[in-house]
C-alpha atoms as a PDB file:
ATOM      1  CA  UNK A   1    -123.714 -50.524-122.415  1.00  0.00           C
ATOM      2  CA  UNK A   2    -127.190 -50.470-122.593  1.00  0.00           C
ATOM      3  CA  UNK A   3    -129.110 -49.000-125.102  1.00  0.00           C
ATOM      4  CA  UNK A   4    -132.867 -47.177-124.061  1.00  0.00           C
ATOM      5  CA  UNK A   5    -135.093 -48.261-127.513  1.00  0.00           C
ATOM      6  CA  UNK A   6    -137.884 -45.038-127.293  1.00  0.00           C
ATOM      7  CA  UNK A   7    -140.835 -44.618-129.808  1.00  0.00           C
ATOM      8  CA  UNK A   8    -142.405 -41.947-131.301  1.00  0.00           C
ATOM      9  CA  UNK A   9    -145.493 -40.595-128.950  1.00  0.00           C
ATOM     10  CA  UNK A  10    -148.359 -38.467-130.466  1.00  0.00           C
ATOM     11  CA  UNK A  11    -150.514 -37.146-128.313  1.00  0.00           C
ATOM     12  CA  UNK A  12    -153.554 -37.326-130.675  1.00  0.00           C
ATOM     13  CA  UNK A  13    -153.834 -40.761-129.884  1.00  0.00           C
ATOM     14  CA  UNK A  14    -154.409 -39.772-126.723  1.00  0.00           C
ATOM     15  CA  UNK A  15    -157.227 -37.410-127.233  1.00  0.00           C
ATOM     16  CA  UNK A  16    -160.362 -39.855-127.262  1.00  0.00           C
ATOM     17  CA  UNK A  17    -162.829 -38.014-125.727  1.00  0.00           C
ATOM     18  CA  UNK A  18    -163.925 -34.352-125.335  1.00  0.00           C
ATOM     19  CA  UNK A  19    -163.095 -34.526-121.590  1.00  0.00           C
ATOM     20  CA  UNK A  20    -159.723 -35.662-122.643  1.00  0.00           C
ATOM     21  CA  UNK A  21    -159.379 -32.974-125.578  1.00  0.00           C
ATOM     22  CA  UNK A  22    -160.443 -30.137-122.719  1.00  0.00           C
ATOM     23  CA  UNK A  23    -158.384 -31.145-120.020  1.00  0.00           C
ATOM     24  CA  UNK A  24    -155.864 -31.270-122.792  1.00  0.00           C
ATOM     25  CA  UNK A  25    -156.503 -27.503-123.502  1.00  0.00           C
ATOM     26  CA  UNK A  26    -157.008 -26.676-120.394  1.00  0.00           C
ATOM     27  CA  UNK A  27    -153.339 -27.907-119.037  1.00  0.00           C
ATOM     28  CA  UNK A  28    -151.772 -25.541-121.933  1.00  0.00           C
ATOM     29  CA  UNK A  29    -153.657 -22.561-120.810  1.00  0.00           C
ATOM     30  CA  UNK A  30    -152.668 -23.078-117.017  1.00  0.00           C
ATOM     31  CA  UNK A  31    -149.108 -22.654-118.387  1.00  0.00           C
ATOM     32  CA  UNK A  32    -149.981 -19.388-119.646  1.00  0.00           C
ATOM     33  CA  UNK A  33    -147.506 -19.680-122.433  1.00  0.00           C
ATOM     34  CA  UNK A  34    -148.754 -18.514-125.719  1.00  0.00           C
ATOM     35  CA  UNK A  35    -146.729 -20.940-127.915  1.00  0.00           C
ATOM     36  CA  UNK A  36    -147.905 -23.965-125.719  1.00  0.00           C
ATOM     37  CA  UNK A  37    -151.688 -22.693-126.538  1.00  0.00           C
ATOM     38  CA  UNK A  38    -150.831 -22.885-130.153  1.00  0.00           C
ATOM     39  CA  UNK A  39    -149.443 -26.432-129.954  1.00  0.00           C
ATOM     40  CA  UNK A  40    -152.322 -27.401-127.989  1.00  0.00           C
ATOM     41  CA  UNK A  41    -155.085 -26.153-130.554  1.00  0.00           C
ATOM     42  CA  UNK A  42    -152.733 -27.778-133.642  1.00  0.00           C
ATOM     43  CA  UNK A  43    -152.611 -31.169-131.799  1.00  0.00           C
ATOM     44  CA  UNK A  44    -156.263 -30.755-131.427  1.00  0.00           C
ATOM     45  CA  UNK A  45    -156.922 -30.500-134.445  1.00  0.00           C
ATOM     46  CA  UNK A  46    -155.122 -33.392-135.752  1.00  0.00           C
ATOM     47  CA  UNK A  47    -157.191 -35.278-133.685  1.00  0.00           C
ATOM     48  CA  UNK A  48    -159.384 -38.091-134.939  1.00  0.00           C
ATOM     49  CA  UNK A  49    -162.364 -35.639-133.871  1.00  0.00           C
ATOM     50  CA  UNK A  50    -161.527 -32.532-135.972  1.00  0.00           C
ATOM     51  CA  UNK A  51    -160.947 -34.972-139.134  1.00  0.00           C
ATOM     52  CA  UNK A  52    -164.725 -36.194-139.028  1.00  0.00           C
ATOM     53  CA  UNK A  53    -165.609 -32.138-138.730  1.00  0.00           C
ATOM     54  CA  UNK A  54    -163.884 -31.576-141.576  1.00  0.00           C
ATOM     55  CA  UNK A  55    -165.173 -34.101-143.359  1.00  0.00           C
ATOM     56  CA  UNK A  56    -168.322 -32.622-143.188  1.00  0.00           C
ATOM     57  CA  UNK A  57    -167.832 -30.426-145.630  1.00  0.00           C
ATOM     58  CA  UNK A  58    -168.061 -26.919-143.679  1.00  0.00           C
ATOM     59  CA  UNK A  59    -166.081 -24.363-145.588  1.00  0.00           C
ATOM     60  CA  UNK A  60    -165.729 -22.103-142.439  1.00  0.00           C
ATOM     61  CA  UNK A  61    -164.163 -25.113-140.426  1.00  0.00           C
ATOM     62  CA  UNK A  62    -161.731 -26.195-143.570  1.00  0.00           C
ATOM     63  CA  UNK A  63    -160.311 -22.614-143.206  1.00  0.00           C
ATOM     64  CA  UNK A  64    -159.657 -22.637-139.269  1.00  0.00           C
ATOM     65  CA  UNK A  65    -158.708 -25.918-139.419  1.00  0.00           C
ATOM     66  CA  UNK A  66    -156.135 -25.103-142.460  1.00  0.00           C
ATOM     67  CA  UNK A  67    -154.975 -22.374-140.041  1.00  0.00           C
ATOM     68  CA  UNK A  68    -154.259 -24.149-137.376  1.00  0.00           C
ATOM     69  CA  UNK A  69    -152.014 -26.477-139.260  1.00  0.00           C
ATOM     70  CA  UNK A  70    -150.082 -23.850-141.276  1.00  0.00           C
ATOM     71  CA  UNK A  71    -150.249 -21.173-138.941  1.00  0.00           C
ATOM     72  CA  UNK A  72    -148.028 -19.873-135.873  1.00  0.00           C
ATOM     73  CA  UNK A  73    -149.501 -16.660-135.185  1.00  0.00           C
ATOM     74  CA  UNK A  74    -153.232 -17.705-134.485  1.00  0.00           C
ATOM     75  CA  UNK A  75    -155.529 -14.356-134.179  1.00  0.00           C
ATOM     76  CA  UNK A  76    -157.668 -14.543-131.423  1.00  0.00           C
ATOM     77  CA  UNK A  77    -160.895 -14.794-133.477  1.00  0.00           C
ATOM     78  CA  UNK A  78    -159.570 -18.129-135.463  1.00  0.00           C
ATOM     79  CA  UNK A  79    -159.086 -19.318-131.514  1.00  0.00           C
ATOM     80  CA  UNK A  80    -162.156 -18.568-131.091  1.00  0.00           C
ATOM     81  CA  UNK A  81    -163.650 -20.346-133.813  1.00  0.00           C
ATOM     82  CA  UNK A  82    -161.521 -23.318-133.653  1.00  0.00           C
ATOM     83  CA  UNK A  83    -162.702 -24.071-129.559  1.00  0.00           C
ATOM     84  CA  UNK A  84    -166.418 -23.693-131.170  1.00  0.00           C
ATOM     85  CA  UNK A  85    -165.598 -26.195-133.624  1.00  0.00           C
ATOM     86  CA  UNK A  86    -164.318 -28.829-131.480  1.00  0.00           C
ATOM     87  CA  UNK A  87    -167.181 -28.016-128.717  1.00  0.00           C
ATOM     88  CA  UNK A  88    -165.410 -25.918-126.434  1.00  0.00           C
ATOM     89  CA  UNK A  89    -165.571 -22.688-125.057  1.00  0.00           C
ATOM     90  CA  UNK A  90    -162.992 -20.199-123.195  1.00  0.00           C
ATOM     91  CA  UNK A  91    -164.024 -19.755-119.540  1.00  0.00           C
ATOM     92  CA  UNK A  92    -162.774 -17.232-116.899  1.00  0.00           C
ATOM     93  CA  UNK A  93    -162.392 -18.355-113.236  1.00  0.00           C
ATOM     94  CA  UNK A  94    -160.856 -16.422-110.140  1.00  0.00           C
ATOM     95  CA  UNK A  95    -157.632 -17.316-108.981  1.00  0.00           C
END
């Protein structure tokens, strides 16, 4: 029998561009699953993107970011904080 050889796949590496990190975002939130949301923001933020911010030396984006990572029960201001830092913005739309 055949064996099926897989590798690992992080979607980080996927995330070159802001148009790619907001459609990103933007896929979790159409599945209206709070969890997903969470994952989305956390792979975000391991991004290549939210490294250089960080970088930077802003105290207020070391603590979001550090939340992200090590927390699974995001308030909705750190949410709000963390779409400002990677140049993003909530938006409400009929449906």
């Amino acid at each position: 029998m055949n064996t099926t050889q897989t590798l690992p796949w992080d979607v980080t590496e996927h995330l070159q561009t802001q148009e790619d990190i907001a459609a990103y975002l933007e896929a979790a939130l159409e599945e209206g699953d709070p969890e997903l949301i969470i994952v989305a923001l956390k792979d975000i933020a391991r991004c290549q993107k939210m490294k250089q911010i960080i970088e930077q030396n802003n105290k207020q984006n070391d603590r979001v970011y550090q939340a992200l990572l090590t927390d699974n029960n995001l308030d909705f201001a750190t949410i709000l904080k963390a779409l400002k830092m990677f140049g993003l913005r909530l938006q409400a739309i009929v449906i």
